[in-house]
PDB file of N, CA and C in Angstrom:
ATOM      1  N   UNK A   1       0.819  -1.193   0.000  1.00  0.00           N
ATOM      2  CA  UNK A   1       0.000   0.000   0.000  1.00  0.00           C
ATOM      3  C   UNK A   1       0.868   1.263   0.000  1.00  0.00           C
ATOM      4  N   UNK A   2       2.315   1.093   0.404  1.00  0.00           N
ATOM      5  CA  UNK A   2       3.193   2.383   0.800  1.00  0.00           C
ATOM      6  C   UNK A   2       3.599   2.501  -0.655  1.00  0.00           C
ATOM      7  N   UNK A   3       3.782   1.248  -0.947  1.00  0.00           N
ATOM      8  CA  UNK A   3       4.908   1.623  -2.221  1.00  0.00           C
ATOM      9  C   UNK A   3       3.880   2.359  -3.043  1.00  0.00           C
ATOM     10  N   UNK A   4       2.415   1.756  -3.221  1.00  0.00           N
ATOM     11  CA  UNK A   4       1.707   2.144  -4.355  1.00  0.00           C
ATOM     12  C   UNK A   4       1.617   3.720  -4.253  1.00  0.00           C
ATOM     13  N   UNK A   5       1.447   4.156  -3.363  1.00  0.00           N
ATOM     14  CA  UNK A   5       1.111   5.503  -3.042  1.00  0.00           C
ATOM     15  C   UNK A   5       2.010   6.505  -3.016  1.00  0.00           C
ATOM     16  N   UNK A   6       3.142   5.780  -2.808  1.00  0.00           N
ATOM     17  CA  UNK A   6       4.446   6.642  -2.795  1.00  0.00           C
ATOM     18  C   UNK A   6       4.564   6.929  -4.746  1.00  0.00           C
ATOM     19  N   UNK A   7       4.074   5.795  -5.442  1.00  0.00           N
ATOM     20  CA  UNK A   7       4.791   5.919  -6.667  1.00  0.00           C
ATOM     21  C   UNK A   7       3.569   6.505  -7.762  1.00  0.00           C
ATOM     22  N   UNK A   8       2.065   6.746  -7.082  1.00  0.00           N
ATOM     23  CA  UNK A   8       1.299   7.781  -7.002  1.00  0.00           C
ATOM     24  C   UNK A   8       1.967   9.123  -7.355  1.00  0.00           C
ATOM     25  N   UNK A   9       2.425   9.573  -5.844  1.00  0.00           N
ATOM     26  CA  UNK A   9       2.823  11.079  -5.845  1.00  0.00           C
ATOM     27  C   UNK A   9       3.743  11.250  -6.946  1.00  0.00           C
ATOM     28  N   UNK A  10       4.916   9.968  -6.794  1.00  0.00           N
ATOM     29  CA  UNK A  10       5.896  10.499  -7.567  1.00  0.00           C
ATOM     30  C   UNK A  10       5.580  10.740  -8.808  1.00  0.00           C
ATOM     31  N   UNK A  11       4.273   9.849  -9.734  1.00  0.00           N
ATOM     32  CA  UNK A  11       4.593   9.959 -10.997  1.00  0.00           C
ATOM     33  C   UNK A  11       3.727  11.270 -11.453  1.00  0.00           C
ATOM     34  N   UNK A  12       3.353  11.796 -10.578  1.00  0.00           N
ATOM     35  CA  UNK A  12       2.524  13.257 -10.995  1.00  0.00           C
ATOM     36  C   UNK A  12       3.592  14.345 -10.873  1.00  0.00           C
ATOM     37  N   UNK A  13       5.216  14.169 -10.710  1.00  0.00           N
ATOM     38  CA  UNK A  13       5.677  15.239 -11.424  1.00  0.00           C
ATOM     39  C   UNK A  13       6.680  14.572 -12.517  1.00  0.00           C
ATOM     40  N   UNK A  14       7.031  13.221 -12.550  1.00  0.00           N
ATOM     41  CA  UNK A  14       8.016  12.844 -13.478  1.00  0.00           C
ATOM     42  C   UNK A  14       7.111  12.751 -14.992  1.00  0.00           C
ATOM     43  N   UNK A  15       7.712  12.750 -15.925  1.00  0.00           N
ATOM     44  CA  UNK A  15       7.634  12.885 -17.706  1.00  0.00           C
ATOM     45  C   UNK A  15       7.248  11.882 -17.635  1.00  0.00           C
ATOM     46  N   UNK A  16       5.531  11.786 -18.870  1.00  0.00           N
ATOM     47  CA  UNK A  16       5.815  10.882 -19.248  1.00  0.00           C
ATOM     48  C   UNK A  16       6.545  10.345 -20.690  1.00  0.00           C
ATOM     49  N   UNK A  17       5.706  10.057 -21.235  1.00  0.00           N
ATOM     50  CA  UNK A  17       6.543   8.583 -22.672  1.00  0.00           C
ATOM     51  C   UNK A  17       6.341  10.224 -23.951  1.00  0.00           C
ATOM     52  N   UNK A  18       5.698  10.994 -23.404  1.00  0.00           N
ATOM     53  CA  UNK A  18       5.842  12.246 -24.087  1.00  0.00           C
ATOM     54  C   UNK A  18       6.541  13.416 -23.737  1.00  0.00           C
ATOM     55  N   UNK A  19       7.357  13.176 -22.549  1.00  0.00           N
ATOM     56  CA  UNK A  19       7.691  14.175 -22.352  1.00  0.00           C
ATOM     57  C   UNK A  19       7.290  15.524 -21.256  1.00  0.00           C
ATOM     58  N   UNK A  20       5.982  14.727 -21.222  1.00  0.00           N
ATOM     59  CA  UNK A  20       4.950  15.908 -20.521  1.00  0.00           C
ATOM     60  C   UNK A  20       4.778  15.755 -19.163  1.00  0.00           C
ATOM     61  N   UNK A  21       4.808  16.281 -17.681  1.00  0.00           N
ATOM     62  CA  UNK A  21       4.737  16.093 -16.505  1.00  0.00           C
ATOM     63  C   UNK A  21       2.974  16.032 -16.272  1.00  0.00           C
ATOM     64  N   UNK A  22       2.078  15.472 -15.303  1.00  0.00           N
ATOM     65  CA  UNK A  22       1.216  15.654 -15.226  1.00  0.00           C
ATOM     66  C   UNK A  22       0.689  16.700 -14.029  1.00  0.00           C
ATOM     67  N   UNK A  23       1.501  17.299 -13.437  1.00  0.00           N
ATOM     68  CA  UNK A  23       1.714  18.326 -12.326  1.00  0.00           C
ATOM     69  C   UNK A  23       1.653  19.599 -13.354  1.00  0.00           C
ATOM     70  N   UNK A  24       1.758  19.883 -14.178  1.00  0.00           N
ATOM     71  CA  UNK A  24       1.746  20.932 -15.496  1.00  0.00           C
ATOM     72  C   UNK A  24       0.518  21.152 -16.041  1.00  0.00           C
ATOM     73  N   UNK A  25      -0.235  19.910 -15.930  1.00  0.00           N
ATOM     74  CA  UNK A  25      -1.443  19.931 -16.382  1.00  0.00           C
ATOM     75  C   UNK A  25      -1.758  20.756 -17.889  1.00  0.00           C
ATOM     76  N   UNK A  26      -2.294  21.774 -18.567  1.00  0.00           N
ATOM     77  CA  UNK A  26      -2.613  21.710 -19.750  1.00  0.00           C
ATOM     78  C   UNK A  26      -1.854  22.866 -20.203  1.00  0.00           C
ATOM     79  N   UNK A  27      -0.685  23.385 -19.241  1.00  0.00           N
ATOM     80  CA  UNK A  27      -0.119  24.657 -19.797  1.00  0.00           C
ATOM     81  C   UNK A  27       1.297  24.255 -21.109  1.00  0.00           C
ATOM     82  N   UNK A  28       0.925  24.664 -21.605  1.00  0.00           N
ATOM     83  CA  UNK A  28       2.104  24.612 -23.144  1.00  0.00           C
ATOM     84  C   UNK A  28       3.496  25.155 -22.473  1.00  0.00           C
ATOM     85  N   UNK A  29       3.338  26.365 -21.985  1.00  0.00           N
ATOM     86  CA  UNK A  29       4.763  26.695 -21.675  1.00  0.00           C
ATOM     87  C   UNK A  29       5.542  25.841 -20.567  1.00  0.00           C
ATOM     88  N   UNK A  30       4.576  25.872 -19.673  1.00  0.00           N
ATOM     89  CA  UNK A  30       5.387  24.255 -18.658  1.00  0.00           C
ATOM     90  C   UNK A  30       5.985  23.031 -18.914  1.00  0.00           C
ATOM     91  N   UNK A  31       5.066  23.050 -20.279  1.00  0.00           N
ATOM     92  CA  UNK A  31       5.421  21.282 -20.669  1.00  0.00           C
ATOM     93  C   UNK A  31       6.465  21.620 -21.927  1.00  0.00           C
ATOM     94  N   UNK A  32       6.862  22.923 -22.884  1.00  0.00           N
ATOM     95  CA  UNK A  32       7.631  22.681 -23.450  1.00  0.00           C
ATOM     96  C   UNK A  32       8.671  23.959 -23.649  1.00  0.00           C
ATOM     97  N   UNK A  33       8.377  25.259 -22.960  1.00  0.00           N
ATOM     98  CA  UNK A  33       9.395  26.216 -22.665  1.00  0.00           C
ATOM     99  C   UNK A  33      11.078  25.582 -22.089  1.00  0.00           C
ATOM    100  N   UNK A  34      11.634  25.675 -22.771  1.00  0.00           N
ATOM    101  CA  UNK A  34      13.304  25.321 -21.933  1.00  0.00           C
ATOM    102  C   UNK A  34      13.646  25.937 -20.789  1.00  0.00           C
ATOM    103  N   UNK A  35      12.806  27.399 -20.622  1.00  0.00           N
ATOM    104  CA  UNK A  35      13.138  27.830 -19.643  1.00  0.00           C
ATOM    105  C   UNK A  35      12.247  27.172 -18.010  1.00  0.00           C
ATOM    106  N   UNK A  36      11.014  26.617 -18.317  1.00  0.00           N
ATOM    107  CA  UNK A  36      10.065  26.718 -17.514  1.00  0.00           C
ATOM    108  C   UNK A  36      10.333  25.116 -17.235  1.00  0.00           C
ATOM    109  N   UNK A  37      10.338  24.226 -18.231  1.00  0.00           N
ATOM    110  CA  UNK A  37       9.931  22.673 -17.887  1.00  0.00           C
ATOM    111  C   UNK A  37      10.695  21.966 -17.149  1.00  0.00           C
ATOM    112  N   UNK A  38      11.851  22.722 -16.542  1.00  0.00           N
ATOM    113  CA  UNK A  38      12.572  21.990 -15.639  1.00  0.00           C
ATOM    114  C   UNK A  38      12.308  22.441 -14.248  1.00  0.00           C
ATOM    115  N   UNK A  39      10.925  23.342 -14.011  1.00  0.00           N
ATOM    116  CA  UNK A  39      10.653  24.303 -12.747  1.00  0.00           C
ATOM    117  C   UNK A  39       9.542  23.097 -11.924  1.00  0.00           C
ATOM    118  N   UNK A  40       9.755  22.583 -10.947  1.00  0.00           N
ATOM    119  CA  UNK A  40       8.635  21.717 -10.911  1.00  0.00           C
ATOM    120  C   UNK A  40       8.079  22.714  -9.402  1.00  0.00           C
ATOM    121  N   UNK A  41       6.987  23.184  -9.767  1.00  0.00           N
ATOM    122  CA  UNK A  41       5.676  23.732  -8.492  1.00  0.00           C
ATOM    123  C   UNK A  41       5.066  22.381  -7.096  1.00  0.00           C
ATOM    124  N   UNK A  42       5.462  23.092  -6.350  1.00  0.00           N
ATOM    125  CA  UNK A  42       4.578  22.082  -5.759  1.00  0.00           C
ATOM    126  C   UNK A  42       3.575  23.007  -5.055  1.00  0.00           C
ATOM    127  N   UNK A  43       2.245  22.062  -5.978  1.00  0.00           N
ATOM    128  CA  UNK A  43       0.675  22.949  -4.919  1.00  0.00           C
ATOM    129  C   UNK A  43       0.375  21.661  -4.076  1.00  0.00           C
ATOM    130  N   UNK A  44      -0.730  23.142  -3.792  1.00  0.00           N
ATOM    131  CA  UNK A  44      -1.856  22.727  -2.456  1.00  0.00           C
ATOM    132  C   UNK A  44      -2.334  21.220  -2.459  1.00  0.00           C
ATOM    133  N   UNK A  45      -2.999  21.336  -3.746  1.00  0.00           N
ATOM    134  CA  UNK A  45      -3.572  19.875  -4.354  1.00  0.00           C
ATOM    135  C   UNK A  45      -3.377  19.812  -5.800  1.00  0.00           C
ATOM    136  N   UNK A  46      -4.021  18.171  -5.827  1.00  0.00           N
ATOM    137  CA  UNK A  46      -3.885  17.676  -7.302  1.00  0.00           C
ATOM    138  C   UNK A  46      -4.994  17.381  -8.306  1.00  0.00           C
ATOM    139  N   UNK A  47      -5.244  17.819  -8.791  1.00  0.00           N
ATOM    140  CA  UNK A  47      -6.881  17.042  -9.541  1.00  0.00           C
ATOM    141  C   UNK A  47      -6.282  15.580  -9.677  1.00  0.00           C
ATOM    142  N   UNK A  48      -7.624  15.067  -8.943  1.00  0.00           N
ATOM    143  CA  UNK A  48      -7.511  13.300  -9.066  1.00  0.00           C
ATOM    144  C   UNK A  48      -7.612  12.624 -10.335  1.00  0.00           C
ATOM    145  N   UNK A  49      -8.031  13.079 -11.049  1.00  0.00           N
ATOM    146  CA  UNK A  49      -8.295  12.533 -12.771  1.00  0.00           C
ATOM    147  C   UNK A  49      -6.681  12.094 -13.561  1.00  0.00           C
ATOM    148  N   UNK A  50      -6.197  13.911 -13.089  1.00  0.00           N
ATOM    149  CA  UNK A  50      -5.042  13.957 -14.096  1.00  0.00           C
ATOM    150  C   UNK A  50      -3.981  14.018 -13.583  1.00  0.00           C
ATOM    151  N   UNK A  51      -3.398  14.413 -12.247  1.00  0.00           N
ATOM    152  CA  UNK A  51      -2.427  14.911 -11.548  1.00  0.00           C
ATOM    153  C   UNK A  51      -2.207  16.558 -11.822  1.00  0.00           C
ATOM    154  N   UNK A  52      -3.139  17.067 -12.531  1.00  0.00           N
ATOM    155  CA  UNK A  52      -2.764  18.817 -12.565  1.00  0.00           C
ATOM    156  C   UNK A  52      -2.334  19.153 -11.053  1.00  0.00           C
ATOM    157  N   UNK A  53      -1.582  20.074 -11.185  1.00  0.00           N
ATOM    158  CA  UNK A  53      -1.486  20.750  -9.761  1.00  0.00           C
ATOM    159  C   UNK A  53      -2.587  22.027  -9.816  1.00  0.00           C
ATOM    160  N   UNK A  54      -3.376  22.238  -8.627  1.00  0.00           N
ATOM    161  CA  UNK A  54      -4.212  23.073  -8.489  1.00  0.00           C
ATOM    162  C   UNK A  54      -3.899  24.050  -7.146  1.00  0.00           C
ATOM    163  N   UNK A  55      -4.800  24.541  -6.586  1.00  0.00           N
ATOM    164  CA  UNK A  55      -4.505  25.328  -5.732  1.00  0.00           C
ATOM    165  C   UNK A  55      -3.375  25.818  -5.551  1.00  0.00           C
ATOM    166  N   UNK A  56      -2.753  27.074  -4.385  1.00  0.00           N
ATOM    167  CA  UNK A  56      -1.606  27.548  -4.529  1.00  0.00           C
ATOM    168  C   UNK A  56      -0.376  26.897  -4.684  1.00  0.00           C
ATOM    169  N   UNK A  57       0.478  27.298  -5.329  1.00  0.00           N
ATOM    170  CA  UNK A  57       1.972  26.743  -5.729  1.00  0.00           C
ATOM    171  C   UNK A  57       2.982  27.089  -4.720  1.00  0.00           C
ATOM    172  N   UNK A  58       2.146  27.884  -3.772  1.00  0.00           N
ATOM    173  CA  UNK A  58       3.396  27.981  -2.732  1.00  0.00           C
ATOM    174  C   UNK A  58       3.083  27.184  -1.345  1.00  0.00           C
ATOM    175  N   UNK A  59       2.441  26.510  -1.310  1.00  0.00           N
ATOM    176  CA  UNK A  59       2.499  25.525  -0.411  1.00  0.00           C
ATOM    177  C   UNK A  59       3.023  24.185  -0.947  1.00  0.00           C
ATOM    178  N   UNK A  60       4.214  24.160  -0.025  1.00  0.00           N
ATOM    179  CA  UNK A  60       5.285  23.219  -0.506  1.00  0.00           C
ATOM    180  C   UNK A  60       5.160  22.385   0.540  1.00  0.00           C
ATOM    181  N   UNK A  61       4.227  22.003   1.697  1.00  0.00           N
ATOM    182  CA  UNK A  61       3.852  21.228   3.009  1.00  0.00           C
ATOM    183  C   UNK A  61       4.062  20.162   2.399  1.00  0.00           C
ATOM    184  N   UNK A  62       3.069  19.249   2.001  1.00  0.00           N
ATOM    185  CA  UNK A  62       3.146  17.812   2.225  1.00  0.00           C
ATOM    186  C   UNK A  62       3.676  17.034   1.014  1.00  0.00           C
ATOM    187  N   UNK A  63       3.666  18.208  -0.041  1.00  0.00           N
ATOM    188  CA  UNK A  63       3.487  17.677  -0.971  1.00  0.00           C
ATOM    189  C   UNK A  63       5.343  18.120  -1.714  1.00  0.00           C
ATOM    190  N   UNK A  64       6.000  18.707  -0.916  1.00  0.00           N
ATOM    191  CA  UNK A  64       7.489  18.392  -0.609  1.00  0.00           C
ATOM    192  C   UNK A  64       7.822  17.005  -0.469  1.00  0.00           C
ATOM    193  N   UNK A  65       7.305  16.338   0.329  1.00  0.00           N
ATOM    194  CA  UNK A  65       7.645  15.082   1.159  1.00  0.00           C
ATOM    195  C   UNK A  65       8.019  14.253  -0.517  1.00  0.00           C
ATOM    196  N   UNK A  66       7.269  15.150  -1.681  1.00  0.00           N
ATOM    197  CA  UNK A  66       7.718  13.575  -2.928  1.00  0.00           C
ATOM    198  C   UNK A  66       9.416  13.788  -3.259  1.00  0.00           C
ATOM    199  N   UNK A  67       9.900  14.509  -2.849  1.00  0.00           N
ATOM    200  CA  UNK A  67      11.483  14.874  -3.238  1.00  0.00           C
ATOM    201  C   UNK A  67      12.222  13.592  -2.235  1.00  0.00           C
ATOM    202  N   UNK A  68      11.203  13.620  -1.219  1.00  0.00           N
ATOM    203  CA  UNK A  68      12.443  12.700   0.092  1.00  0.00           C
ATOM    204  C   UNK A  68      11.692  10.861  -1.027  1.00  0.00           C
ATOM    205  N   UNK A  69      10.051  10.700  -1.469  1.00  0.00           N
ATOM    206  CA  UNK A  69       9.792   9.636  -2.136  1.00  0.00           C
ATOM    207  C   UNK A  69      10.635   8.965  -2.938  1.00  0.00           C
ATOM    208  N   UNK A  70      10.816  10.273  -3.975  1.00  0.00           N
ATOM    209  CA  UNK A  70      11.750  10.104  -5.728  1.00  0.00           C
ATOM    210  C   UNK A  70      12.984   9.668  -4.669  1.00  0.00           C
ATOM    211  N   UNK A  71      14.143   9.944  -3.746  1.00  0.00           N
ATOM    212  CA  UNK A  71      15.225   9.710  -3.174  1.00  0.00           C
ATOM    213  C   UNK A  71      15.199   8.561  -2.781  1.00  0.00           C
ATOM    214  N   UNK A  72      14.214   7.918  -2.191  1.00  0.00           N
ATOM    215  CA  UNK A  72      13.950   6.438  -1.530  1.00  0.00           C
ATOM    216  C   UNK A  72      13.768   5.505  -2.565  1.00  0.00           C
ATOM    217  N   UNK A  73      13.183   6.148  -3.832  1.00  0.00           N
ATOM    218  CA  UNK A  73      13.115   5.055  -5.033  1.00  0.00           C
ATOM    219  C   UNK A  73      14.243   4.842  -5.659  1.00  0.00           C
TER     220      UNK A  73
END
């Protein structure tokens, strides 16, 4: 149940098979600006559907904790 959930969070900011993060959700410049697509936000919440990040981008609380996840994997 840990692992599944851990690899949940993680894959809502890693690329997928396109390239595209799902934490970016439908913005063009996030997913393909050189300057921007290496910026990863961490919000409030996530839309459950897609992994968009929603609510504010400056709450980095819990949803920090996927940096210590991605390290353990």
């Amino acid at each position: 149940m840990t692992a599944e959930i851990s690899y949940r969070l993680t894959h809502i900011f890693l690329r997928n098979a396109d390239g595209k993060g799902p934490v970016f959700g439908g913005v063009a410049t996030l997913h393909d600006d050189p300057h921007w697509r290496n910026n990863l936000l961490f919000y409030e919440y996530f839309h459950g559907d897609n992994g968009a990040g929603i609510g504010a981008s400056h709450q980095t609380g819990w949803s920090g904790l996927v940096a210590k996840l991605i390290q353990q994997s």
